[in-house]
Protein backbone atom coordinates (compact mmCIF):
# COMPACT_ATOMS: atom_id res chain seq x y z
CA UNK A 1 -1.37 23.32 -14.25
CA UNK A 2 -5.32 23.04 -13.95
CA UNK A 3 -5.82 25.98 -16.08
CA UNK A 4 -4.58 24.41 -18.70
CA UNK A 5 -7.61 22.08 -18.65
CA UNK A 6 -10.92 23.43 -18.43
CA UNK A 7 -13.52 21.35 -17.48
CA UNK A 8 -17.40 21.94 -18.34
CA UNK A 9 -19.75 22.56 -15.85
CA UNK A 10 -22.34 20.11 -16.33
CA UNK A 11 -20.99 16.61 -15.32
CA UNK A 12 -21.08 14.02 -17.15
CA UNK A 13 -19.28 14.67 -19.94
CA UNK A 14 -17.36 13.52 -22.88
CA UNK A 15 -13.56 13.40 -23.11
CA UNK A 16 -14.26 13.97 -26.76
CA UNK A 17 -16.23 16.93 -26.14
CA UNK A 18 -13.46 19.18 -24.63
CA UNK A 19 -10.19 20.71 -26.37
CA UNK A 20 -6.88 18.91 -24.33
CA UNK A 21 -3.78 20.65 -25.33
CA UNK A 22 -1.32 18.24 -26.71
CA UNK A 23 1.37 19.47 -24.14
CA UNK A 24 -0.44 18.08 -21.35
CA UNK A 25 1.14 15.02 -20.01
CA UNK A 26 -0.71 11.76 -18.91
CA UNK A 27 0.67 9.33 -16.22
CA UNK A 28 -0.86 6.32 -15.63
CA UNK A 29 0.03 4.97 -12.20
CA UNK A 30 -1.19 1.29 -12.61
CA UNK A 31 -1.03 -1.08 -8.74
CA UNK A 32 -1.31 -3.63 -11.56
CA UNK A 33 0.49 -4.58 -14.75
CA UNK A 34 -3.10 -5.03 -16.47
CA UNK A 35 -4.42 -1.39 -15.04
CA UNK A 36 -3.19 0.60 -18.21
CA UNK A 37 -5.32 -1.85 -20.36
CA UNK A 38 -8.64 -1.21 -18.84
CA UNK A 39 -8.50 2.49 -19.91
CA UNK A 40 -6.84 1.97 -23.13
CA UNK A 41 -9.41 3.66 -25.11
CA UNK A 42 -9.30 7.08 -23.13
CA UNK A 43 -5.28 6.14 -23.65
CA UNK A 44 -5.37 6.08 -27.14
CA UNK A 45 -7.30 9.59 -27.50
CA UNK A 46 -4.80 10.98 -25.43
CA UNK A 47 -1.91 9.41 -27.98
CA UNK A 48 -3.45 10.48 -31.21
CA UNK A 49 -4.16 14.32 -29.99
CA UNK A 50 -0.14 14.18 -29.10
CA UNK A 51 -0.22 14.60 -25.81
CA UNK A 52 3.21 12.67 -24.20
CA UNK A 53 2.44 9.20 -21.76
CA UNK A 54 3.95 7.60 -19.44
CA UNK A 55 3.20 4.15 -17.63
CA UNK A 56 4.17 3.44 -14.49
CA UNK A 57 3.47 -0.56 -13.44
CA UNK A 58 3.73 -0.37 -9.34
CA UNK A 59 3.47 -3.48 -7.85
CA UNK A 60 5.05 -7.05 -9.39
CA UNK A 61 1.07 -8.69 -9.93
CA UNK A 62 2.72 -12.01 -8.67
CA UNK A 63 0.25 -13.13 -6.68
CA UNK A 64 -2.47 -12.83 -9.58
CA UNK A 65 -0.95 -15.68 -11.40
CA UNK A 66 -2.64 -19.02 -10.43
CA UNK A 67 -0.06 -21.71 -9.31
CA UNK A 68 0.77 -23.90 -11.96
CA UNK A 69 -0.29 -21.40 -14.94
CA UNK A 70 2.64 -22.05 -17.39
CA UNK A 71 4.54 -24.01 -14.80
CA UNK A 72 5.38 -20.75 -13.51
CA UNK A 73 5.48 -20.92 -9.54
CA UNK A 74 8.24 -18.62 -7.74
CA UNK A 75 7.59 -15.00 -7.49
CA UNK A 76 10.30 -13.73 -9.79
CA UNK A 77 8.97 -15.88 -12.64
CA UNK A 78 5.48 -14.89 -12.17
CA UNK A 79 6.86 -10.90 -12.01
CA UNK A 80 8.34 -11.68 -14.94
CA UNK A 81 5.49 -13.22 -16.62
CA UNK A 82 3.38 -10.48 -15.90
CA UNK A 83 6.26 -7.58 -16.79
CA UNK A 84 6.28 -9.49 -20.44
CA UNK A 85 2.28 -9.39 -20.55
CA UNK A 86 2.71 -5.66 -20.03
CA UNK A 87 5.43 -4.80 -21.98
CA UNK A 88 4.16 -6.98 -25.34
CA UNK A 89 0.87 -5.16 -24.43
CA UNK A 90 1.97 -1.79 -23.89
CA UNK A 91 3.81 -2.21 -27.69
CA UNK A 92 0.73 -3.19 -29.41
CA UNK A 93 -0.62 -0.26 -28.02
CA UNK A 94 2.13 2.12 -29.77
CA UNK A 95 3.72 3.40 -26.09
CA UNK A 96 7.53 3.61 -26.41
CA UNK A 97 9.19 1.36 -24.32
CA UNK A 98 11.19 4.38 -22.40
CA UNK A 99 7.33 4.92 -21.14
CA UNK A 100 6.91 1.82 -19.66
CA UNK A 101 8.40 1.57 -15.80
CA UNK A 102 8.22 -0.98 -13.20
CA UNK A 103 8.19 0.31 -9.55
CA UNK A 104 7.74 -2.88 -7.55
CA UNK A 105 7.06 -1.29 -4.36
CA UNK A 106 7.73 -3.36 -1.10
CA UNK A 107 4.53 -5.50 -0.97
CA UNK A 108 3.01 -7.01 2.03
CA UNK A 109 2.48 -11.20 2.34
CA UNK A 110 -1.08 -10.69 0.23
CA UNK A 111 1.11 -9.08 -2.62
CA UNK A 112 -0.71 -5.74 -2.12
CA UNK A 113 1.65 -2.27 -2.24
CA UNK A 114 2.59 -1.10 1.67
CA UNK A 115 1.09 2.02 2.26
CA UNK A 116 4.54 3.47 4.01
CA UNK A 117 6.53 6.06 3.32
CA UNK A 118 9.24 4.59 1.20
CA UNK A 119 7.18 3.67 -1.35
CA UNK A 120 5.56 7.25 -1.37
CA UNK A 121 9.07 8.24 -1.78
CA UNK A 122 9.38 6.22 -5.21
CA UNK A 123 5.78 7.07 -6.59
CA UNK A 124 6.75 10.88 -5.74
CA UNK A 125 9.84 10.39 -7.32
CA UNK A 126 8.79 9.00 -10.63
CA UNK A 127 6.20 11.57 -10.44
CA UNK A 128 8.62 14.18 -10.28
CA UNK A 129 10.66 13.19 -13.11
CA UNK A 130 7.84 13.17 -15.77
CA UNK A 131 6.11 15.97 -13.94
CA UNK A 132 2.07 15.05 -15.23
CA UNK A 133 -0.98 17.69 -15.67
CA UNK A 134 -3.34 14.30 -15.62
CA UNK A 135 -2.95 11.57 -13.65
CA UNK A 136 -4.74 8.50 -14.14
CA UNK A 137 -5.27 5.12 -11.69
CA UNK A 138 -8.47 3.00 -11.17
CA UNK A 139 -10.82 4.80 -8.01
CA UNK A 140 -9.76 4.43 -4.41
CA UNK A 141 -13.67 3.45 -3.01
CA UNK A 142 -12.56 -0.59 -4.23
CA UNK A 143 -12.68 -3.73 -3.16
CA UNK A 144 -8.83 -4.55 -3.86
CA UNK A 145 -6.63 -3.80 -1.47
CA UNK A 146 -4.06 -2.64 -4.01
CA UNK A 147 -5.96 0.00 -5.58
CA UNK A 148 -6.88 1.49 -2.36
CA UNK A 149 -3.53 2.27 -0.98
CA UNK A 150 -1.64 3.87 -4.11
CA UNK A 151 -5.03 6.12 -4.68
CA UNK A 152 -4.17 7.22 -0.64
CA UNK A 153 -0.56 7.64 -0.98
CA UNK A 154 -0.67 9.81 -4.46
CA UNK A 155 -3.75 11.42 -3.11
CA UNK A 156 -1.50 12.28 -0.16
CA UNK A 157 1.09 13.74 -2.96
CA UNK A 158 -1.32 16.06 -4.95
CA UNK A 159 -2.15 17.48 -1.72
CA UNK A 160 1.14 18.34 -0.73
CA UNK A 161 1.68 19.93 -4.55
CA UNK A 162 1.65 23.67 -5.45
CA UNK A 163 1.72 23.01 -8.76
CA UNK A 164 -1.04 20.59 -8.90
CA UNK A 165 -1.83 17.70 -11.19
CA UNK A 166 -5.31 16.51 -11.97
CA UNK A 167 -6.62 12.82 -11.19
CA UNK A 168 -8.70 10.94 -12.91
CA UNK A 169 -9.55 7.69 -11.44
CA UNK A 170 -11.14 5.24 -13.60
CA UNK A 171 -14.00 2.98 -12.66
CA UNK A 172 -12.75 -0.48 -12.07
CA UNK A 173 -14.84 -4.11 -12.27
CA UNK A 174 -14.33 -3.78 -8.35
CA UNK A 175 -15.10 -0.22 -7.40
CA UNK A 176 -18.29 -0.38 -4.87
CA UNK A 177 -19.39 3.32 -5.97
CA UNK A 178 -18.09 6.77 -7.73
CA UNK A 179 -19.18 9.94 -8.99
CA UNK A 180 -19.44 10.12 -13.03
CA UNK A 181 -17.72 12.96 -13.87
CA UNK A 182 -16.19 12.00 -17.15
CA UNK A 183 -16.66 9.56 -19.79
CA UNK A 184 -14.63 7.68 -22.90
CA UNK A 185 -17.66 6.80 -25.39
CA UNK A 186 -16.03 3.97 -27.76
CA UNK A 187 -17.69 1.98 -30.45
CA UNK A 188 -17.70 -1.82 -31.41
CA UNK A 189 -14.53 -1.38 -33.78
CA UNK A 190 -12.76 0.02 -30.70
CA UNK A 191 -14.55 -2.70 -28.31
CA UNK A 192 -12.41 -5.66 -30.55
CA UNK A 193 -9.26 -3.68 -30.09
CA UNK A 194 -9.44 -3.35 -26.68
CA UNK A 195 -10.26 -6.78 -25.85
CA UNK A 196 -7.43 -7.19 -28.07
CA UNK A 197 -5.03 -4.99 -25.88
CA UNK A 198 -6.50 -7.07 -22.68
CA UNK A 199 -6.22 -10.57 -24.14
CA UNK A 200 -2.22 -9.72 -23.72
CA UNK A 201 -2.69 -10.66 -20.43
CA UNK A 202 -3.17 -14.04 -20.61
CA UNK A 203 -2.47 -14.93 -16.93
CA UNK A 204 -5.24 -12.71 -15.98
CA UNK A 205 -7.34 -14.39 -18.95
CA UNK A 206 -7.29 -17.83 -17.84
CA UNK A 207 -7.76 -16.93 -14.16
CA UNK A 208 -10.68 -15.00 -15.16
CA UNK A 209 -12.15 -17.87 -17.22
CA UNK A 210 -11.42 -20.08 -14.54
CA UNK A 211 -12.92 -18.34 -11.30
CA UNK A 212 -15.62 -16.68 -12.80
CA UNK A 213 -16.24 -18.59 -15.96
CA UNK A 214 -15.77 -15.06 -18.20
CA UNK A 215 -12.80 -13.92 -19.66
CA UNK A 216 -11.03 -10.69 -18.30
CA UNK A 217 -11.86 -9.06 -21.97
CA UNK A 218 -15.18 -9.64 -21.60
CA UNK A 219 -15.31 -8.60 -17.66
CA UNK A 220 -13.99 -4.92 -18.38
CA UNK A 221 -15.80 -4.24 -21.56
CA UNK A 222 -18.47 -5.44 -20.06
CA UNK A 223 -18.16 -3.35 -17.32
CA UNK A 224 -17.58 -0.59 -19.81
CA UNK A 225 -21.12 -1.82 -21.65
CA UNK A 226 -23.19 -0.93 -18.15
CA UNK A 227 -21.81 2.36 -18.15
CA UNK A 228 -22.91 3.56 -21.41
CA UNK A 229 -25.97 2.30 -20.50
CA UNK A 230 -26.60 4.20 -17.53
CA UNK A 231 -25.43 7.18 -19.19
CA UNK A 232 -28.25 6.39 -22.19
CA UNK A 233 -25.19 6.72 -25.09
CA UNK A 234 -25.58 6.14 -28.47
CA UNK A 235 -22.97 4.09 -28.56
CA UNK A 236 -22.26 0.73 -26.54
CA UNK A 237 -18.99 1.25 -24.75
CA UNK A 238 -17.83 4.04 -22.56
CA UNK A 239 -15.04 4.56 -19.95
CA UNK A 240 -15.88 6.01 -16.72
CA UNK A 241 -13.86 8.69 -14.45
CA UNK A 242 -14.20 10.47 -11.44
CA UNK A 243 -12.29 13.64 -11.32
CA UNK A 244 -10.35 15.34 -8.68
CA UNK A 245 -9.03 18.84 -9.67
């Protein structure tokens, strides 16, 4: 469905700055409930131009709740936790709740995804179902083991496609390095909302504050602040992709 998307040939360039049909259809495939959030701005261009999204959450995020936050301590009530974060998150944000799945592919003991192939089996399968032109998940050249193995297995997937989706994986506060192909500028007004949008994670918040004495808002919009200065915008924010067609 590529054609349906034409991309200019000078890189980088502005999501604003191209025509996306409003059939297209955007699937985020976030390792983490939390992932959705950090592109929320490219998210919400996507929403008001029409175009139909779906969310899919892929691993539980248990083991990014520190012990004792809440008094929450087993596994289930820290999936849950982090389900709700999502969910109230992903409702501020305008996505119908229909949109909003939860995967929870068979983790190994560090609460990372298993790259196997029953859980390429359920990522294919969702994938199938909503049958996306753009798919969307942080970069696979990362630090966390999480993000590296579902940008492997639904690399493996597009490659196996005829019909071909396109990817666009976001830059992350842990990706080591990526091409800039594509870019979400976003001003100050859109910089409170956003922090907004990641503030609904509170587990991720406090852990934040707590480890690196700076809040998970301020870690991704900040992050977000040294790209569109690199890229010399006029305005402060921007989101970054690297695209694979």
């Amino acid at each position: 469905m590529n054609y349906k998307l034409q991309f200019p040939e000078k890189k980088p360039f502005s999501l604003y700055d191209i025509k996306i049909p409003h059939t297209l259809r955007a699937m985020v495939l976030a390792p983490h409930p939390d992932d959705f959030d950090a592109i929320c701005v490219t998210m919400k261009l996507l929403k008001d131009n029409g175009n139909p999204i779906s969310v899919m959450v892929l691993t539980s995020g248990a083991s990014g709740v520190e012990t004792g936050y809440k008094d929450v301590d087993s596994i289930k009530e820290k999936t849950h936790l982090r389900e709700k974060e999502q969910a109230n998150s992903c409702n501020f944000f305008g996505l119908p709740s229909r949109r909003l799945q939860f995967s929870n592919l068979t983790e190994d003991s560090n609460g990372h995804p298993e790259e196997n192939e029953k859980n390429m089996e359920k990522i294919n399968a969702v994938m199938q179902d909503f049958a996306p032109d753009m798919v969307f998940l942080p970069h696979g050249n990362d630090t966390n083991d999480g993000h590296k193995r579902i940008y492997l297995m639904v690399k493996a997937l597009m490659e196996q496609e005829t019909d071909r989706f396109i990817m666009f994986l976001n830059k992350d506060p842990k990706t080591i390095a990526m091409r800039l192909d594509a870019f979400t500028p976003y001003n100050e007004e859109k910089a409170v909302w956003k922090a907004r949008m990641l503030r609904f994670h509170d587990s991720q918040q406090q852990r934040n504050l707590n480890v690196r004495n700076l809040g998970f808002d301020e870690r991704v919009i900040g992050m977000d602040k040294e790209t569109a200065t690199t890229l010399k915008l006029s305005v402060p924010y921007a989101e970054a992709f690297e695209l694979l067609v």
